[in-house]
Protein backbone atom coordinates (compact mmCIF):
# COMPACT_ATOMS: atom_id res chain seq x y z
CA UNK A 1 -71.05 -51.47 155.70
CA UNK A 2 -73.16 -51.43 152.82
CA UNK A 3 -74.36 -48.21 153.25
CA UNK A 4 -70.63 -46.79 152.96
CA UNK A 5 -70.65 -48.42 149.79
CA UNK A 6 -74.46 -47.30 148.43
CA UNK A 7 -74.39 -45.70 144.74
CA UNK A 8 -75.53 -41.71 146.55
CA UNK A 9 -72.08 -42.57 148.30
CA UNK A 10 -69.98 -43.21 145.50
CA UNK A 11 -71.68 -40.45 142.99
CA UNK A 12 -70.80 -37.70 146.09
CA UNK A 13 -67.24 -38.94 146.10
CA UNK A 14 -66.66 -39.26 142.07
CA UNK A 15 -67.96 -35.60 141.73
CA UNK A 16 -65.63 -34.99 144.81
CA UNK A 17 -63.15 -36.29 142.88
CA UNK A 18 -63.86 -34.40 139.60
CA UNK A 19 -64.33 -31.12 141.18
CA UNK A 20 -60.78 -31.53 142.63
CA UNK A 21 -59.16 -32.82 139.67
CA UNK A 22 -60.54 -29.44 137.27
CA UNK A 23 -59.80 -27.23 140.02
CA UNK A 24 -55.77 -28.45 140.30
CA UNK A 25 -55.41 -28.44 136.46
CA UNK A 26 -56.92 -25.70 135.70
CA UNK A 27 -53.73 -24.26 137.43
CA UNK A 28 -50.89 -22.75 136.01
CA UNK A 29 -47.64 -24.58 136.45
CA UNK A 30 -46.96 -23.54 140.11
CA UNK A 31 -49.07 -21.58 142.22
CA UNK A 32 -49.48 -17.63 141.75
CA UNK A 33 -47.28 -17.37 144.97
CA UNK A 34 -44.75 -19.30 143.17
CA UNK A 35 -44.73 -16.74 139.77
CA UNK A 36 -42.96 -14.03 139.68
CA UNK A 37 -45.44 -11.84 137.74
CA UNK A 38 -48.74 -13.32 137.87
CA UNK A 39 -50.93 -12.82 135.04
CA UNK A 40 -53.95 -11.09 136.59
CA UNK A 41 -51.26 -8.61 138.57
CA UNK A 42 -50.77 -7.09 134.89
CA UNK A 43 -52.88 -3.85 133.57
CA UNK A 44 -51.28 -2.63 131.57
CA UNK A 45 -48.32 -2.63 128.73
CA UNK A 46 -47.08 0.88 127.55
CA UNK A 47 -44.68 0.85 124.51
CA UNK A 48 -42.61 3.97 124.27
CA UNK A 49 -41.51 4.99 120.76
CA UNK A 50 -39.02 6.90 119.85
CA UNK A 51 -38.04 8.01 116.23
CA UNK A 52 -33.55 7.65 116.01
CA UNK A 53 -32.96 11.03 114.97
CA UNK A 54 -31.38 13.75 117.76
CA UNK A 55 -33.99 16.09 119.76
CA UNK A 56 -36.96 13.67 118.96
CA UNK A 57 -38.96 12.21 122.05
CA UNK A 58 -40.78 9.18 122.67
CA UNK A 59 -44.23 8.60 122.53
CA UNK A 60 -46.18 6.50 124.88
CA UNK A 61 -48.91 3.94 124.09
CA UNK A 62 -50.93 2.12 126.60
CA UNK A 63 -52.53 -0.77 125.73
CA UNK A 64 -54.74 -1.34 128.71
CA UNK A 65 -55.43 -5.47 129.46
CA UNK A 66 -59.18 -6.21 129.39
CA UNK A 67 -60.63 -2.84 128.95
CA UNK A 68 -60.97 -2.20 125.23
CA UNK A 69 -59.49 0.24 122.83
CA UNK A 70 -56.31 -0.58 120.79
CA UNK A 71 -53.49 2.42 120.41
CA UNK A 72 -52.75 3.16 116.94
CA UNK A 73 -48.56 3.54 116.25
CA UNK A 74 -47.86 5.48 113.88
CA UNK A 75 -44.52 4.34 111.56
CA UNK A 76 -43.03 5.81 108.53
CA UNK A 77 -41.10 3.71 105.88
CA UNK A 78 -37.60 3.68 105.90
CA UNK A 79 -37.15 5.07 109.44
CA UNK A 80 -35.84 3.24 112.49
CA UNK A 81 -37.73 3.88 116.03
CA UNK A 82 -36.30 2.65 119.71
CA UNK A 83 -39.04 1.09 121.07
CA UNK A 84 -39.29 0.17 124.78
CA UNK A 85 -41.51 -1.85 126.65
CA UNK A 86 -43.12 -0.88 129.98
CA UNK A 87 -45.40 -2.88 132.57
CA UNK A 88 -47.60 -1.95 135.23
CA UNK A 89 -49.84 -3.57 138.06
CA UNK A 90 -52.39 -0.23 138.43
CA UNK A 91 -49.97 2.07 139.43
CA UNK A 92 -46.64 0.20 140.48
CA UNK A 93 -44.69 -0.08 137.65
CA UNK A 94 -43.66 -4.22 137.07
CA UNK A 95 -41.12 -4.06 134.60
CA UNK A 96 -38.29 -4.39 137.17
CA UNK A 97 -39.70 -7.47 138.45
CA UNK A 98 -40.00 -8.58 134.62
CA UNK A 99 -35.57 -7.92 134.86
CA UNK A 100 -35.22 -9.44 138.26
CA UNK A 101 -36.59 -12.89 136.56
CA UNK A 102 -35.29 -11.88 133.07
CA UNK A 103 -34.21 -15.86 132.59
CA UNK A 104 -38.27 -16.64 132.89
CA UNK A 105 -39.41 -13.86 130.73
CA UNK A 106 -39.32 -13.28 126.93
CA UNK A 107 -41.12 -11.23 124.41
CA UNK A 108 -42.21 -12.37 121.26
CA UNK A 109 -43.04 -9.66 118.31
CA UNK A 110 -45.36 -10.73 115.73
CA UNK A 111 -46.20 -8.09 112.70
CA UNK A 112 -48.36 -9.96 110.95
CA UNK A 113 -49.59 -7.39 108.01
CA UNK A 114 -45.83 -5.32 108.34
CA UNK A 115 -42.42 -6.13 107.44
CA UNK A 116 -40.55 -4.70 110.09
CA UNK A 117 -37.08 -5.55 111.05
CA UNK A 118 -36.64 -6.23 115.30
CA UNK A 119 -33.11 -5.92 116.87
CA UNK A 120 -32.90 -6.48 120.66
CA UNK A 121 -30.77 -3.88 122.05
CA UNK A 122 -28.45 -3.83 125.55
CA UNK A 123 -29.71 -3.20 128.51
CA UNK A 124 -30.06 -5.10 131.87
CA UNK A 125 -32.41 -7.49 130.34
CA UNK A 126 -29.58 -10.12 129.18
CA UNK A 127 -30.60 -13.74 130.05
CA UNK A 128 -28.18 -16.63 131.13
CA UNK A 129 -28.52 -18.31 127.50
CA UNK A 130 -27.13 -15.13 125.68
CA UNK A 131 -30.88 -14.19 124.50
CA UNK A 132 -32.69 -10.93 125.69
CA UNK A 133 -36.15 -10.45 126.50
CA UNK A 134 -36.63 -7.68 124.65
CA UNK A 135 -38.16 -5.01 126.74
CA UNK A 136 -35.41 -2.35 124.81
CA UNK A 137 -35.20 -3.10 120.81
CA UNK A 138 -34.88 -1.32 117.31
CA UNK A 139 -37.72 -1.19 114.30
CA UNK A 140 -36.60 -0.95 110.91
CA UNK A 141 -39.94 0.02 109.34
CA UNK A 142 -39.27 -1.75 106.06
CA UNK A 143 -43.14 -1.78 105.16
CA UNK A 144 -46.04 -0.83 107.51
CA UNK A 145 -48.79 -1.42 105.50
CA UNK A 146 -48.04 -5.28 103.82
CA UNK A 147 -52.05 -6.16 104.07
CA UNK A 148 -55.33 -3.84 105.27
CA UNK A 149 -55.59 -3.10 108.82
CA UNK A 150 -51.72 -3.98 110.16
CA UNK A 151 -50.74 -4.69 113.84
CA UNK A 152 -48.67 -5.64 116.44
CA UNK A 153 -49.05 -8.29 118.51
CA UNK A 154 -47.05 -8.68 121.81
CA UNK A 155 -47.14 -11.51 123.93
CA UNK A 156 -44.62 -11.50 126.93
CA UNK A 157 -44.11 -15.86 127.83
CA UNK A 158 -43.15 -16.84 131.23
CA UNK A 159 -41.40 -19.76 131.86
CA UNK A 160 -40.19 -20.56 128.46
CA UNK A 161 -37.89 -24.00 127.68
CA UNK A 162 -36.07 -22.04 125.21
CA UNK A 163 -35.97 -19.35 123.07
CA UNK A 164 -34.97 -18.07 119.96
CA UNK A 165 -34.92 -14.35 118.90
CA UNK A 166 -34.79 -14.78 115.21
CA UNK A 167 -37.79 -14.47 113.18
CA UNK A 168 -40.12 -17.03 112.59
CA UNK A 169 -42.96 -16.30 110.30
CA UNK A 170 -43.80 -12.69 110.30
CA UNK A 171 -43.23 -12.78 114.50
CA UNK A 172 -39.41 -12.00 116.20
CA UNK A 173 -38.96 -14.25 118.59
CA UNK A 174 -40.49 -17.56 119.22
CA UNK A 175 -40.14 -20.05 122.10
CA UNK A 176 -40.73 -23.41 123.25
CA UNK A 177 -43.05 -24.40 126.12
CA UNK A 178 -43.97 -21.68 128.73
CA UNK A 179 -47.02 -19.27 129.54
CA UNK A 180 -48.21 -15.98 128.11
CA UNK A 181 -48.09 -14.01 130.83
CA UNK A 182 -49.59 -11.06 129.20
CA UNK A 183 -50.58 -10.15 125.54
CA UNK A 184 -51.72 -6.83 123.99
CA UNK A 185 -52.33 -5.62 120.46
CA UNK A 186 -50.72 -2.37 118.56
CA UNK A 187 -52.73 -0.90 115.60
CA UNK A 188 -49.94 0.32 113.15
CA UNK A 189 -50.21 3.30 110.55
CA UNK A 190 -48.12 5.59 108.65
């Protein structure tokens, strides 16, 4: 009996015990199987911009996760742009699965050196509080160039408590509890 209880005994079961305990909360909230869009199934997050005057086209930027490089947007003040936001997994595009959980999903848009002006528009991304996640919206380029060296930052949250698509600070959008489930970074010019 008292070897059951001998101090190499204990010391192999506390670091047991410790290993365990760091591996479970290192953990998101639920399992990867139990998110709908896990974070390391996202590569990549493509904003298409689109000047609002007729015959113009959009533009695509890719903003590739982990491998460096940041696109550059280029704005004008005074003009408005329909910006919308694409996802992909390598190839497979992910933004439907993004709509298919729309009430766990919401985009935040933070220009912190810019004063642009964000309005969600419709589309199929409509959550069950009235809010959308913002994968469709309209700039108002009030300002691109507030400070040196402006950006966007884009974070899309999973899980959120609640959100709010006003602004908050120089960001549209903010939220309370939830996940980033993926984040990229827009240089901005004009």
């Amino acid at each position: 009996m008292n070897n059951l209880f001998n101090t190499k005994n204990i010391i192999k079961l506390l670091a047991v015990l410790f290993i365990t305990i760091t591996v479970v909360s290192c953990q998101r909230d639920g399992s990867a199987e139990e998110d709908d869009l896990p974070q390391e199934e996202l590569t990549n997050i493509i904003l298409l911009v689109k000047e609002d005057v007729p015959g113009s086209t959009a533009i695509e930027y890719n903003y590739s996760i982990g491998a460096g490089g940041i696109p550059t947007i280029p704005l004008t003040n005074g003009k408005t742009y329909t910006v919308e936001a694409k996802f992909r997994n390598g190839n497979d595009d992910a933004t439907q699965e993004i709509i298919d959980a729309k009430d766990e999903h919401f985009l935040i848009f933070d220009f912190p050196k810019s004063n642009i002006n964000i309005t969600r528009l419709d589309g199929n991304d409509l959550r069950n509080d009235g809010k959308r996640v913002g994968l469709r919206t309209r700039w108002e380029v009030v300002n691109v160039i507030n400070s040196p060296s402006p950006f966007l930052k884009l974070d899309l949250i999973h899980a959120p408590q609640s959100v709010n698509d006003a602004k908050a600070g120089t960001a549209w959008g903010s939220v309370v509890g939830g996940e980033t489930d993926a984040e990229a970074t827009f240089n901005l010019t004009n």
